[in-house]
C-alpha atoms as a PDB file:
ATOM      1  CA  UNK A   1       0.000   0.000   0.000  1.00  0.00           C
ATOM      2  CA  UNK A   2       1.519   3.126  -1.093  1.00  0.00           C
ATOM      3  CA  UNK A   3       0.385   5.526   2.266  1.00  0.00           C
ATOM      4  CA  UNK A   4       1.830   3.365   4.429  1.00  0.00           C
ATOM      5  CA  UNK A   5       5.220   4.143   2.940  1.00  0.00           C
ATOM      6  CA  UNK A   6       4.705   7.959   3.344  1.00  0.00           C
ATOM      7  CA  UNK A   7       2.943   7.367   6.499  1.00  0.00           C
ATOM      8  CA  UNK A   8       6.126   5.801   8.132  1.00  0.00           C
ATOM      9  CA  UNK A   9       8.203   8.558   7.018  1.00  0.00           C
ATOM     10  CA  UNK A  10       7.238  11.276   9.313  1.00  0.00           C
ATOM     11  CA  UNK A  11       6.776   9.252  12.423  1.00  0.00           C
ATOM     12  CA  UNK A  12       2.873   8.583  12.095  1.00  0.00           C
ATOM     13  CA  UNK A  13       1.187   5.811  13.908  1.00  0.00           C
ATOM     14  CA  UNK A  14      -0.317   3.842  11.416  1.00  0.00           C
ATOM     15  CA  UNK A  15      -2.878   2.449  14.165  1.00  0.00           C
ATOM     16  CA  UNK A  16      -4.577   6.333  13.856  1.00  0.00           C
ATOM     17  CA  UNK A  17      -5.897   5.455  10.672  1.00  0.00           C
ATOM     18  CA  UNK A  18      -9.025   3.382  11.701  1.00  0.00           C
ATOM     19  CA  UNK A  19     -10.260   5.977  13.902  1.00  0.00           C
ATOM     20  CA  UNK A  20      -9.917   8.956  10.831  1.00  0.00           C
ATOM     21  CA  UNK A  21     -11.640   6.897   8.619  1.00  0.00           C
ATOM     22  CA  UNK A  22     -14.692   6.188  11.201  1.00  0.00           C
ATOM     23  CA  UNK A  23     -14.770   9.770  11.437  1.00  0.00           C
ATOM     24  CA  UNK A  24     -14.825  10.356   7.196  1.00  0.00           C
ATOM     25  CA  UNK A  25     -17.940   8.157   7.485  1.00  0.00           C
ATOM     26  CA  UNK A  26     -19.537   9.903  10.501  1.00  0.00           C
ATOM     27  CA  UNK A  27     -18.471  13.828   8.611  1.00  0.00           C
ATOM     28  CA  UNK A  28     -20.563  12.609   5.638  1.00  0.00           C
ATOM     29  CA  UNK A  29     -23.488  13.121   7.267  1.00  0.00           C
ATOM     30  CA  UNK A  30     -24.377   9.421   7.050  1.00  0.00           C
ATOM     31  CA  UNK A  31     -25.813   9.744  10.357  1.00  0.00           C
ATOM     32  CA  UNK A  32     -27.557  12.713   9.732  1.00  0.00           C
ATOM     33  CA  UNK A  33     -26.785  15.263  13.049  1.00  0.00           C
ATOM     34  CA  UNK A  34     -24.972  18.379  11.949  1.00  0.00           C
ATOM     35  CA  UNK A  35     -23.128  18.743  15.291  1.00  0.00           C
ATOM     36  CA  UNK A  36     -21.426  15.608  14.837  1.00  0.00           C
ATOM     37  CA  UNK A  37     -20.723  16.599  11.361  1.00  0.00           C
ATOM     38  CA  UNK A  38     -19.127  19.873  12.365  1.00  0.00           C
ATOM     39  CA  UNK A  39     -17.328  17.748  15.011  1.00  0.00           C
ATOM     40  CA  UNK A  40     -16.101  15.740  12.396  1.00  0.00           C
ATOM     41  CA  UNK A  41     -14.749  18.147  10.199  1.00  0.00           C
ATOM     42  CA  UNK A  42     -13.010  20.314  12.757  1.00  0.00           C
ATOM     43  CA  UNK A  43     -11.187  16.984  14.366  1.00  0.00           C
ATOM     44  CA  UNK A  44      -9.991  16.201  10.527  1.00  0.00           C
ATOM     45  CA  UNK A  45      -8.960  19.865  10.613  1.00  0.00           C
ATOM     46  CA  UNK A  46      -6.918  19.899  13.790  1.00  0.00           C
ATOM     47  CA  UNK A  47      -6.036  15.939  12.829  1.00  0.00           C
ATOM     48  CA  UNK A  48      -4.221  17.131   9.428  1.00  0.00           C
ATOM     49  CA  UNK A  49      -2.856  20.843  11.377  1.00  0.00           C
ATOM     50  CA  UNK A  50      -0.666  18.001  13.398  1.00  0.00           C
ATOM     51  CA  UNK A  51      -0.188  16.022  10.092  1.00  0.00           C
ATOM     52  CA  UNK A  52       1.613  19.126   8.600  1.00  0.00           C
ATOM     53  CA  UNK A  53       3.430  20.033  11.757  1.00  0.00           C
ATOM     54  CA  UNK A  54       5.355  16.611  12.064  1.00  0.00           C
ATOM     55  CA  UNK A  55       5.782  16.670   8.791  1.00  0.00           C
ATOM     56  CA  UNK A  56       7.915  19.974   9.247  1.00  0.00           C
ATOM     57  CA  UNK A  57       9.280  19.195  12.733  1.00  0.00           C
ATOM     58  CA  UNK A  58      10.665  15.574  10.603  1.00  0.00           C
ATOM     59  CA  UNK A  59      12.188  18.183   8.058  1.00  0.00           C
ATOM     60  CA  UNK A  60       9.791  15.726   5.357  1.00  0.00           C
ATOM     61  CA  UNK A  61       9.358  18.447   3.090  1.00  0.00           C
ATOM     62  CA  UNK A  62       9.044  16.286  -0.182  1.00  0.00           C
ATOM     63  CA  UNK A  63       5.883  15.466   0.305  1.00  0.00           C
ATOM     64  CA  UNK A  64       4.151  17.869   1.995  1.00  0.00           C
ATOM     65  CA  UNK A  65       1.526  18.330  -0.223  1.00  0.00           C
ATOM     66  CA  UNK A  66      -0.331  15.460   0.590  1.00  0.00           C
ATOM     67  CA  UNK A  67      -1.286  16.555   4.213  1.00  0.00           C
ATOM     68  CA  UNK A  68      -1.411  20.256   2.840  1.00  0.00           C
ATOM     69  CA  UNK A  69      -4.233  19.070   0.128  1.00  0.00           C
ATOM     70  CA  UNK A  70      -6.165  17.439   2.906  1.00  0.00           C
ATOM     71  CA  UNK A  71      -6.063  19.566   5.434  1.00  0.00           C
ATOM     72  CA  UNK A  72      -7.413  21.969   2.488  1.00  0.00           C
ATOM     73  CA  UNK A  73     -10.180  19.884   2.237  1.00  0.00           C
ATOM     74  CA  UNK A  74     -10.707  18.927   6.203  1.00  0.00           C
ATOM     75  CA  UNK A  75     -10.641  23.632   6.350  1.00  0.00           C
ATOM     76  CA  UNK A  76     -12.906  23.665   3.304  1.00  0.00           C
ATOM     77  CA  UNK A  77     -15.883  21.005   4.444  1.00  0.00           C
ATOM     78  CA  UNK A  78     -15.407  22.691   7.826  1.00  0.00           C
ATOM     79  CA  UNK A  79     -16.357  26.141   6.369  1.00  0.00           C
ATOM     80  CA  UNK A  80     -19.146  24.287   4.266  1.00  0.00           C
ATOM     81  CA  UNK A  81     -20.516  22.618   7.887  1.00  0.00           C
ATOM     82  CA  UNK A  82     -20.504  25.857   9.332  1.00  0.00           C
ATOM     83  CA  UNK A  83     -22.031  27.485   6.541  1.00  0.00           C
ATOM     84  CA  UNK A  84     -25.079  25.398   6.619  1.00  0.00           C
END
């Protein structure tokens, strides 16, 4: 699997990645309360702020543009959540 070998780059414990993907299902709306939504989306927010910082703090600059693009997305369905 190709994440895992970026994942182990920076330090990341791999056994985080259950737990964000429960909480991709649950910011979809798929159980249809808003607060949990907005819950959600500002955890993936705050989730992929610490993404980017150990990313720095590990000096793995390469590829920081995969954390940057989601946590792009995690700000961006935030601001939709709130919006709503």
């Amino acid at each position: 699997m190709p994440g895992r070998r970026h994942r182990a780059r920076p330090g990341a414990v791999a056994s985080t990645a259950p737990s964000v993907a429960y909480l991709a299902v649950i910011g979809r709306g798929l159980l249809g309360a808003p607060a949990i939504g907005i819950a959600a989306a500002t955890g993936f927010a705050v989730f992929y702020v610490g993404v980017v910082i150990t990313h720095i703090r590990a000096r793995v600059l390469y590829n920081l543009y995969f954390p940057g693009t989601f946590l792009a997305l995690a700000i961006g369905a935030l601001t939709v959540a709130l919006a709503r």
